[in-house]
Protein backbone atom coordinates (compact mmCIF):
# COMPACT_ATOMS: atom_id res chain seq x y z
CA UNK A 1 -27.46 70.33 -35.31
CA UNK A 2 -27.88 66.97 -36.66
CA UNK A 3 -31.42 65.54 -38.35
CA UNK A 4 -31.78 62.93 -35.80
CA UNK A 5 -31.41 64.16 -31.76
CA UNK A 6 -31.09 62.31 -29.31
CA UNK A 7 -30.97 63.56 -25.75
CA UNK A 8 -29.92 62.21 -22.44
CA UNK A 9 -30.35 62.63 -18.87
CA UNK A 10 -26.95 63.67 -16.94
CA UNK A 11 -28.22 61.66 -13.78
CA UNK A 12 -29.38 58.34 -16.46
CA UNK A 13 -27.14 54.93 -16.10
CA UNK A 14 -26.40 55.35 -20.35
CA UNK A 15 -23.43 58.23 -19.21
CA UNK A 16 -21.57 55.43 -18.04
CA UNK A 17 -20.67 55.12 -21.35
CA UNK A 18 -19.36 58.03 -23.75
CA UNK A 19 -22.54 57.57 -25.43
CA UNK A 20 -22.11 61.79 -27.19
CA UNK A 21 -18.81 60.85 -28.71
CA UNK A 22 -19.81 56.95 -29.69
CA UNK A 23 -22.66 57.96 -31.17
CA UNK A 24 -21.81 61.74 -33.23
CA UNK A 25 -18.42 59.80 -34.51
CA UNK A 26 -21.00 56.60 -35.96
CA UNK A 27 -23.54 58.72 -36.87
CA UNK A 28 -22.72 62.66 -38.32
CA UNK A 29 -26.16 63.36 -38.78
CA UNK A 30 -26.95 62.90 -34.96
CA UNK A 31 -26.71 65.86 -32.40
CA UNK A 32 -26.82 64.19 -29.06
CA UNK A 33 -28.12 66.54 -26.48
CA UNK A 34 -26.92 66.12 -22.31
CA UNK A 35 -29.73 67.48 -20.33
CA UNK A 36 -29.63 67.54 -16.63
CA UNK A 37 -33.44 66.53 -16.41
CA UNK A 38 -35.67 65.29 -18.86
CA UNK A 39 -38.89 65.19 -16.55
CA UNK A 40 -39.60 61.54 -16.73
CA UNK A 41 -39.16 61.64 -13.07
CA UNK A 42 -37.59 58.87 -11.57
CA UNK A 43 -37.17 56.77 -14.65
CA UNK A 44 -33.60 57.38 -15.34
CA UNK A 45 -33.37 55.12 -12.12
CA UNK A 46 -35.21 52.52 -13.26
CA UNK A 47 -33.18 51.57 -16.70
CA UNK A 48 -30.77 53.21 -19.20
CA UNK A 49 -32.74 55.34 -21.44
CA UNK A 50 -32.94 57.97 -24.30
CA UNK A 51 -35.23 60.11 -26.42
CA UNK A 52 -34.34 59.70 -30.04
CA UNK A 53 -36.56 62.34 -32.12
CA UNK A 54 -38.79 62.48 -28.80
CA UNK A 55 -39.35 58.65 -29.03
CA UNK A 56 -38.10 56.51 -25.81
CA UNK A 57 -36.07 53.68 -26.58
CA UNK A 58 -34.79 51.52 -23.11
CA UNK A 59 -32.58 48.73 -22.72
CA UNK A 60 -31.83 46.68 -19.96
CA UNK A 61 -27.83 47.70 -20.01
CA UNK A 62 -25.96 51.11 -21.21
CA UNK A 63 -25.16 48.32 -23.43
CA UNK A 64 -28.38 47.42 -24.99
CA UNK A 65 -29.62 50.81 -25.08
CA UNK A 66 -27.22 52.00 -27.20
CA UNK A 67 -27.88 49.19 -29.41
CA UNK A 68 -31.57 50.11 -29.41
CA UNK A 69 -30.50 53.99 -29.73
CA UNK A 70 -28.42 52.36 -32.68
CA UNK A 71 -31.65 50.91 -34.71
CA UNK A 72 -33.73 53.83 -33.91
CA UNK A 73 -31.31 56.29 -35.48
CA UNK A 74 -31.14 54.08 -38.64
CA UNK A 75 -34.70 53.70 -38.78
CA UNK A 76 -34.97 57.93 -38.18
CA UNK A 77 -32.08 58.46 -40.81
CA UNK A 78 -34.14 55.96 -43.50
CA UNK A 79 -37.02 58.41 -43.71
CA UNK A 80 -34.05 60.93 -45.37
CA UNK A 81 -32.31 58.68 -48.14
């Protein structure tokens, strides 16, 4: 288990990308976590999200939400070094 988490909704638009493997091969300390519902009810529909360390980060695109996902996890991680 990684120090930063970041978990996913199966039914989210973000699984169009690999976003598990992208993100535990950039970032070992991550543990990304596929959950079939996160209880934000109907929001996965809306945009591409994730919780990083229970913080929501959106984006408009998979695209731009893993870019957000990105800075959060570097911002997360900072708190450590």
């Amino acid at each position: 288990m990684g120090v930063v988490v970041v978990e996913v909704c199966d039914g989210n638009a973000i699984t169009t990308i690999d976003i598990e493997e992208i993100l535990e091969k950039e970032f070992p300390e991550v543990a990304v976590l596929m959950n079939e519902c996160l209880s934000f009810c109907g929001l996965c529909r809306v945009r591409p999200y994730a919780l990083v360390n229970n913080k929501r980060v959106f984006g408009s695109t998979p695209e731009e939400c893993l870019d957000k996902i990105r800075e959060a996890i570097k911002e997360e991680l900072a708190v450590y070094q």
